[in-house]
N, C-alpha and C. Protein backbone atom coordinates (compact mmCIF):
# COMPACT_ATOMS: atom_id res chain seq x y z
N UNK A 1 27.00 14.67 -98.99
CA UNK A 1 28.19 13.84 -99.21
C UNK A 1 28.12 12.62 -98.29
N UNK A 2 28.40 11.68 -98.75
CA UNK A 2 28.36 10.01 -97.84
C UNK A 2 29.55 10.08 -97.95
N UNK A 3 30.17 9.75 -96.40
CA UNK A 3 31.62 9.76 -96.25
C UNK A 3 31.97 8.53 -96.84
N UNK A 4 30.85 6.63 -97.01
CA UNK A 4 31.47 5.62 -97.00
C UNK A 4 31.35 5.57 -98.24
N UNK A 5 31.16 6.39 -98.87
CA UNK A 5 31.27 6.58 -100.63
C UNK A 5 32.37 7.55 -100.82
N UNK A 6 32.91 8.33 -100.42
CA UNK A 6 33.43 9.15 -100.63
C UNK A 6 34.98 8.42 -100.05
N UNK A 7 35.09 7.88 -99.19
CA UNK A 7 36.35 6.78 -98.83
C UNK A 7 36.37 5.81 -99.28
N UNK A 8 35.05 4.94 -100.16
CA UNK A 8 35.55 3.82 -101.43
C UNK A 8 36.24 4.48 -102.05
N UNK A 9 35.65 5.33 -102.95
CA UNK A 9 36.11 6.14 -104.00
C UNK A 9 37.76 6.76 -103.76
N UNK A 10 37.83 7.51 -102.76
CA UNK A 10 39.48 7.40 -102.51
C UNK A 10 40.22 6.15 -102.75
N UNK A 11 39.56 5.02 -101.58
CA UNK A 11 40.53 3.86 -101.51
C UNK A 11 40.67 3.48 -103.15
N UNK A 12 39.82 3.24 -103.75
CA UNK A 12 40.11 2.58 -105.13
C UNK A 12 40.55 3.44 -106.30
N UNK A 13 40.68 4.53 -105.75
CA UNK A 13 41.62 5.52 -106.20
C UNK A 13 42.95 5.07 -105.88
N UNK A 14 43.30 5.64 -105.03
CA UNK A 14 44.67 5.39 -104.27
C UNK A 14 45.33 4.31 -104.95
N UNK A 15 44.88 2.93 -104.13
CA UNK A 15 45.76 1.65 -104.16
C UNK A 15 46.09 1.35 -106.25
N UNK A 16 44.82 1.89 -107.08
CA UNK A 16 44.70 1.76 -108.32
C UNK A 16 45.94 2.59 -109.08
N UNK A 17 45.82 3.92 -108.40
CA UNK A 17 47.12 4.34 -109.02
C UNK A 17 48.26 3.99 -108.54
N UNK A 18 48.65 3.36 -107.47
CA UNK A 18 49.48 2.91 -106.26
C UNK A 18 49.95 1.95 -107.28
N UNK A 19 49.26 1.04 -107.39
CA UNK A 19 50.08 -0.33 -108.14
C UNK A 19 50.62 0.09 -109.95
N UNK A 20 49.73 1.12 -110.13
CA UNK A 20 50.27 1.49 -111.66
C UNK A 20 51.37 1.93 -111.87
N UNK A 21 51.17 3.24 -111.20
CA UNK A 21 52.27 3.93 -111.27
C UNK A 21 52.28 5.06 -110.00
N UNK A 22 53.37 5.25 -108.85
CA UNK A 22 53.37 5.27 -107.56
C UNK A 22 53.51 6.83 -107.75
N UNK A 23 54.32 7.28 -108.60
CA UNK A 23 54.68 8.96 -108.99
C UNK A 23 53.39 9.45 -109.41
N UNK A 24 52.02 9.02 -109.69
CA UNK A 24 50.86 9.79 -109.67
C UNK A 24 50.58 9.83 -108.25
N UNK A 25 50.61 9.41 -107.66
CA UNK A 25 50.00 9.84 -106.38
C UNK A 25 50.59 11.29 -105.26
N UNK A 26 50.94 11.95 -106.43
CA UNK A 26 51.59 13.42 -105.59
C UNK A 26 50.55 14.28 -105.84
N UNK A 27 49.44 14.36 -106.47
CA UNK A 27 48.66 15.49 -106.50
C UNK A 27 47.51 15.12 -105.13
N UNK A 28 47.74 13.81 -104.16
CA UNK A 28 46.64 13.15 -103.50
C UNK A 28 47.47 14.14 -101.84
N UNK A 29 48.88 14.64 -102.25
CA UNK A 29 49.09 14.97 -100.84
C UNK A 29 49.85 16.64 -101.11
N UNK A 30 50.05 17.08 -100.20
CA UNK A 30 50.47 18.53 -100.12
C UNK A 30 51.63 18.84 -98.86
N UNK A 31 52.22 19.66 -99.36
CA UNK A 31 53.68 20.25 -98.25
C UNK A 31 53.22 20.25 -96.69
N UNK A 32 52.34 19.79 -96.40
CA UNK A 32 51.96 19.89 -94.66
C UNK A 32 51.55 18.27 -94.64
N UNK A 33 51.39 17.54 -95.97
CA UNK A 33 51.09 16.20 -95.24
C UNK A 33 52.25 15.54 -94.86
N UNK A 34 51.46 14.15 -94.20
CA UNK A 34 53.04 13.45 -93.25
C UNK A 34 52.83 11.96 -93.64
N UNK A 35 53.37 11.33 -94.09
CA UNK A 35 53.51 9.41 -94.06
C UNK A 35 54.79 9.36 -93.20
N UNK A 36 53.80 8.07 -92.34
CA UNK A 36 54.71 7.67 -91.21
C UNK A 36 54.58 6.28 -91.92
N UNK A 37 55.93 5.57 -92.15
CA UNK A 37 55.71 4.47 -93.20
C UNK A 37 56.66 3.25 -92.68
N UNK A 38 56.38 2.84 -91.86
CA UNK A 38 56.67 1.56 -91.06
C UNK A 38 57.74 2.31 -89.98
N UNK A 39 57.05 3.47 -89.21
CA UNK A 39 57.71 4.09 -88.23
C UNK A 39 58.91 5.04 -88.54
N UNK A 40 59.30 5.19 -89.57
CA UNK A 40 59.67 6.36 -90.42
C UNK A 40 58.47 7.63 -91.11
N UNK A 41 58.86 9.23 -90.33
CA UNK A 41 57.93 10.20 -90.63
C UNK A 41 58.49 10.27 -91.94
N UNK A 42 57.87 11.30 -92.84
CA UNK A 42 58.05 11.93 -93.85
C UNK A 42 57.66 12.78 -94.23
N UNK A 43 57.82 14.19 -94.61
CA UNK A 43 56.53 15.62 -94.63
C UNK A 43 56.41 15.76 -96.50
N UNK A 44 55.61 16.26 -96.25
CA UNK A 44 55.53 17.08 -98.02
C UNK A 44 55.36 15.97 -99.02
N UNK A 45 55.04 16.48 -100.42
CA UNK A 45 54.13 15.70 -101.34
C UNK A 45 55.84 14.95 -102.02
N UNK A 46 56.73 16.03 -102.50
CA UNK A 46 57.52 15.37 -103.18
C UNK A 46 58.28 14.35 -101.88
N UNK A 47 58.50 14.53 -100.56
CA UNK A 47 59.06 13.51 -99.93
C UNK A 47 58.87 12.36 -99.97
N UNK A 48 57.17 12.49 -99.85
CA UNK A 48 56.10 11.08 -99.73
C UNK A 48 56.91 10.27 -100.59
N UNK A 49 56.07 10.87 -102.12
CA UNK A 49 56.22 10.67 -103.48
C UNK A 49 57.48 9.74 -103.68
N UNK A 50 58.80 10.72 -103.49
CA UNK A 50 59.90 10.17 -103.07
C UNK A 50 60.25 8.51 -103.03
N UNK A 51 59.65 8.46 -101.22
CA UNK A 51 59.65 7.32 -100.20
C UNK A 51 58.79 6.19 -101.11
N UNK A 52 57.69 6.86 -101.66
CA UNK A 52 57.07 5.49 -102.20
C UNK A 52 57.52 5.06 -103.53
N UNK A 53 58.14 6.12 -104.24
CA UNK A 53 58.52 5.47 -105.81
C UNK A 53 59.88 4.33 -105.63
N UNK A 54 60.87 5.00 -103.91
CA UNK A 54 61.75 4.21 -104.00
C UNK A 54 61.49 3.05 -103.22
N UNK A 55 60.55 2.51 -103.23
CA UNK A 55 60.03 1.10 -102.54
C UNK A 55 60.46 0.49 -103.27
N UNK A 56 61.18 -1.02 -103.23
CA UNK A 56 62.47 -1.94 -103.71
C UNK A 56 61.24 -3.14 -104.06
N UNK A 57 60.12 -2.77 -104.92
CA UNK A 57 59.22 -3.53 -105.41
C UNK A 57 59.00 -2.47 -106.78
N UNK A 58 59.21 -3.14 -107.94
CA UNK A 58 58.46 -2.44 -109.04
C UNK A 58 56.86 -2.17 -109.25
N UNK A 59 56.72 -3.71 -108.93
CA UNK A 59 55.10 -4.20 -109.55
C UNK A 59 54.30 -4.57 -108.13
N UNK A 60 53.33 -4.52 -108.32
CA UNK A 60 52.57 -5.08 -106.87
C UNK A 60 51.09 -4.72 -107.12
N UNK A 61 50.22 -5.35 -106.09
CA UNK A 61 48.59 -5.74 -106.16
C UNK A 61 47.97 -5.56 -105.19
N UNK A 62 47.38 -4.63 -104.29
CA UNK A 62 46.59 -4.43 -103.61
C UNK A 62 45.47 -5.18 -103.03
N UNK A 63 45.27 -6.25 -102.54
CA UNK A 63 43.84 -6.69 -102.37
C UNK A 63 43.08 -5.88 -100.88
N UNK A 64 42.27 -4.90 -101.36
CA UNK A 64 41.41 -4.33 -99.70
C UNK A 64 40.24 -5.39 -99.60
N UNK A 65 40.45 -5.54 -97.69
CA UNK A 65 39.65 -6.27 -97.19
C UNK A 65 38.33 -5.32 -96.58
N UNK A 66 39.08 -4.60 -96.05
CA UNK A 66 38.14 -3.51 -95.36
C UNK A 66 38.22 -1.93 -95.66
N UNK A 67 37.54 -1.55 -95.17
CA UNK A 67 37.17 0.24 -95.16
C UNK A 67 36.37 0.54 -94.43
N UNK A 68 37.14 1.35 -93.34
CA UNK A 68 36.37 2.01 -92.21
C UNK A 68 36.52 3.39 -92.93
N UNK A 69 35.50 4.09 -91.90
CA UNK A 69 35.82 5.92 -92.23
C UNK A 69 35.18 6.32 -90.89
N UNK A 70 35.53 7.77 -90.88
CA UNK A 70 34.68 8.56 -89.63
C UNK A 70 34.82 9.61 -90.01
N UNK A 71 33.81 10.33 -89.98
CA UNK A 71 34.01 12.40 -89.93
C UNK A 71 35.10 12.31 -88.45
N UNK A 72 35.51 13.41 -89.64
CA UNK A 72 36.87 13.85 -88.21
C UNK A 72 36.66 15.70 -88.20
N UNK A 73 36.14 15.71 -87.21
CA UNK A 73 36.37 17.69 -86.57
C UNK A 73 35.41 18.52 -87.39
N UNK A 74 35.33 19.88 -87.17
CA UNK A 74 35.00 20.58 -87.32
C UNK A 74 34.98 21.11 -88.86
N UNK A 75 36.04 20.71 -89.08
CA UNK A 75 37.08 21.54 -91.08
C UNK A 75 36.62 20.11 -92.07
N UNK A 76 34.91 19.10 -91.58
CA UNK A 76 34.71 18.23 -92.59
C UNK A 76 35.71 17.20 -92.83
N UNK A 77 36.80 17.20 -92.34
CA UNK A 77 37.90 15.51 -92.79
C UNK A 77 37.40 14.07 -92.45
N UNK A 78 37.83 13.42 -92.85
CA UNK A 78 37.49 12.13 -92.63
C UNK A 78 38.86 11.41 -92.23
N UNK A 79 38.26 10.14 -91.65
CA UNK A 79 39.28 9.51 -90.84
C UNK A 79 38.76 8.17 -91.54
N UNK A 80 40.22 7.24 -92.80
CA UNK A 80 39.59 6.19 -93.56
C UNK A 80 41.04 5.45 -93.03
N UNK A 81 40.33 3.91 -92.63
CA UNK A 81 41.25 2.78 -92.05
C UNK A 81 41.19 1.96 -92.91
N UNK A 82 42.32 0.97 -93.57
CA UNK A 82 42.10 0.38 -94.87
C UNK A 82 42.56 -0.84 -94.23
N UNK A 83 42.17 -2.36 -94.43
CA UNK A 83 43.15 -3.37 -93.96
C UNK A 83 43.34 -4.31 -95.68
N UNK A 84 44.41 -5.14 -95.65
CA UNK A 84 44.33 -5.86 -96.81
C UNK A 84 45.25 -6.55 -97.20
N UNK A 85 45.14 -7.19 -98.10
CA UNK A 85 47.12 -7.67 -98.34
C UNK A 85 47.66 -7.02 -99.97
N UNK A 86 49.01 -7.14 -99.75
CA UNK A 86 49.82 -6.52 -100.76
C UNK A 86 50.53 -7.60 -101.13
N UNK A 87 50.55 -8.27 -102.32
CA UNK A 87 51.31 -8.94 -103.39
C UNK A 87 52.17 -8.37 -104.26
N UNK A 88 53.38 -8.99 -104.07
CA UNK A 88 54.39 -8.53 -105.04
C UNK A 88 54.37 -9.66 -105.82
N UNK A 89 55.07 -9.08 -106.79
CA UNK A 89 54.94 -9.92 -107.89
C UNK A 89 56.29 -10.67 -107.70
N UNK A 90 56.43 -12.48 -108.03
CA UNK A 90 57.59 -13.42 -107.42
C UNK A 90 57.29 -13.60 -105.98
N UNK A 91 56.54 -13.28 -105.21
CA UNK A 91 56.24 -13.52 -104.17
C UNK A 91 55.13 -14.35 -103.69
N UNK A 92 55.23 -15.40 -103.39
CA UNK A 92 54.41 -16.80 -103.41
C UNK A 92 53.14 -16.41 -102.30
N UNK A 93 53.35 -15.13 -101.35
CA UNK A 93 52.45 -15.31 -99.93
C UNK A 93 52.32 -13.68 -99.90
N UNK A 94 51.47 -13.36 -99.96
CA UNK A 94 51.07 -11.79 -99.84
C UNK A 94 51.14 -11.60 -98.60
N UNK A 95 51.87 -10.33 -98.27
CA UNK A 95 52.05 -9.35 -97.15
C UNK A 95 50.92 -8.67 -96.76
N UNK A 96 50.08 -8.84 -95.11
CA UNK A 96 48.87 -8.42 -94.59
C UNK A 96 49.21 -6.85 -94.16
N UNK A 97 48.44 -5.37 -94.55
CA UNK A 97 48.96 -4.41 -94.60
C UNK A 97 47.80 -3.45 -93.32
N UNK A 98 47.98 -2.49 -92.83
CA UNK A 98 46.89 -1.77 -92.51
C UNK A 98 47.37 -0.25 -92.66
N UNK A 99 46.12 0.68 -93.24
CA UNK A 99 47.12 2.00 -93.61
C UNK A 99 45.70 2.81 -93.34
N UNK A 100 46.22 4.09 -92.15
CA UNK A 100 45.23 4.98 -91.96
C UNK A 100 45.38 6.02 -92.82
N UNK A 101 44.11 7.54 -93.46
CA UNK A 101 44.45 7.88 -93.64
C UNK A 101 43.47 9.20 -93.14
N UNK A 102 44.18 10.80 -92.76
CA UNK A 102 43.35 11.77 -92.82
C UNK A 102 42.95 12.59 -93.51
N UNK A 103 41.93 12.14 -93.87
CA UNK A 103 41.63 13.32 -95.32
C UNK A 103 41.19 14.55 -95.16
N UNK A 104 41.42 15.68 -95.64
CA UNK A 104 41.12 16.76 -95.52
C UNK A 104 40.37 17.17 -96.55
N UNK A 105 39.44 18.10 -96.70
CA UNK A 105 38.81 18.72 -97.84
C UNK A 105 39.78 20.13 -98.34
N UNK A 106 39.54 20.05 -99.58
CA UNK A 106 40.25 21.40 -100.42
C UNK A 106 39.50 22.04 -100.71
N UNK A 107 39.70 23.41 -101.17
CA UNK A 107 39.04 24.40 -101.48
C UNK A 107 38.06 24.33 -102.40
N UNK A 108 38.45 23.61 -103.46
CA UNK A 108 38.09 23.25 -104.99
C UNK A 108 36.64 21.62 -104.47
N UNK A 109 36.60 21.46 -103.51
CA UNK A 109 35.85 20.39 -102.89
C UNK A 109 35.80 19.03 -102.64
N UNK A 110 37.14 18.60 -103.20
CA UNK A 110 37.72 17.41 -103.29
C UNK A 110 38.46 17.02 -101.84
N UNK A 111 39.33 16.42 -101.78
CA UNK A 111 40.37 15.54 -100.69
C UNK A 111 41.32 15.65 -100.85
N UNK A 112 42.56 15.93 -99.56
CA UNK A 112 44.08 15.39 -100.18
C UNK A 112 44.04 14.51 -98.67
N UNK A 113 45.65 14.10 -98.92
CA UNK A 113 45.89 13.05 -97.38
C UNK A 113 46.77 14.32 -96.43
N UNK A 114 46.09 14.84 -95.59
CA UNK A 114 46.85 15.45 -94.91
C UNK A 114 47.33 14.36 -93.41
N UNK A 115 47.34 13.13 -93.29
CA UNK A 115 48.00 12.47 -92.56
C UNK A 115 47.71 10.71 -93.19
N UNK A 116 49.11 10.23 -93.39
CA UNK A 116 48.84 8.95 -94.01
C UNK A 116 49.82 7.72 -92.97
N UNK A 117 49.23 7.03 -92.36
CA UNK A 117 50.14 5.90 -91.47
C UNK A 117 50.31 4.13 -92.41
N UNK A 118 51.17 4.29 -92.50
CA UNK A 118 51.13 2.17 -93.15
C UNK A 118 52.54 1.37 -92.44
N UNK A 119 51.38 0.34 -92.22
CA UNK A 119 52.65 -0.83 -91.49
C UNK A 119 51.62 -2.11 -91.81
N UNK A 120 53.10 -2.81 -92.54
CA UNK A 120 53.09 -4.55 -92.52
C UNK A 120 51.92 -4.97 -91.39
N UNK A 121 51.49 -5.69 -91.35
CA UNK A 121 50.92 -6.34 -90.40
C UNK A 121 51.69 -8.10 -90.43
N UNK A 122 52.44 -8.42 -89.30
CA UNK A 122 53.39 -9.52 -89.24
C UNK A 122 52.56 -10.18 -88.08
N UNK A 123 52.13 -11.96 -88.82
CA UNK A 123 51.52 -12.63 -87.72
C UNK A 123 52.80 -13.04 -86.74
């Protein structure tokens, strides 16, 4: 397994269903994960889910600049750092974003986010 293939492949997962439609992204987390989302925690898949469908943006565009990763521990996770900007749509100047995330492996051999951090980045 190549972790920096295996964290494209998330990221352009993620942000792809992210801008489509925000309520798919509940099978990516589970009842022990946490989004801390501009310094607000949040636990569990339907909370996340929740927090992100009620973001006061319908439509929006992802552009990633970067992708870091690292093996994290012993249990195989990875540790993926995303930087980039987020465009809303009516919005003349895209918002600069950075969002960590910890991935864990599942049984079945795939990934969920068992720890997800995002904050604005404000020059």
């Amino acid at each position: 397994m190549d972790p920096d293939a295996v964290a494209k492949a998330f990221v352009e997962h993620y942000y792809t269903t992210f801008d489509m439609d925000r309520s798919g992204l509940a099978n990516l987390y589970q009842d022990t994960s946490m989004l801390t989302f501009e310094g607000q925690k949040i636990q569990g898949s339907t909370n996340i889910v929740s927090k992100l469908v009620s973001l006061p943006f319908t439509q929006c565009k992802h552009t990633i600049t970067t992708v870091d990763c690292q093996p994290s521990g012993p249990a195989a996770g990875m540790l993926v750092f995303v930087s980039g900007t987020l465009q809303l749509v009516g919005e003349q100047h895209g918002l600069k974003f950075s969002q960590m995330f910890h991935l864990m492996p599942t049984p079945q051999g795939s990934f969920y986010v068992f720890n997800d951090i995002f904050r604005l980045n404000y020059a």
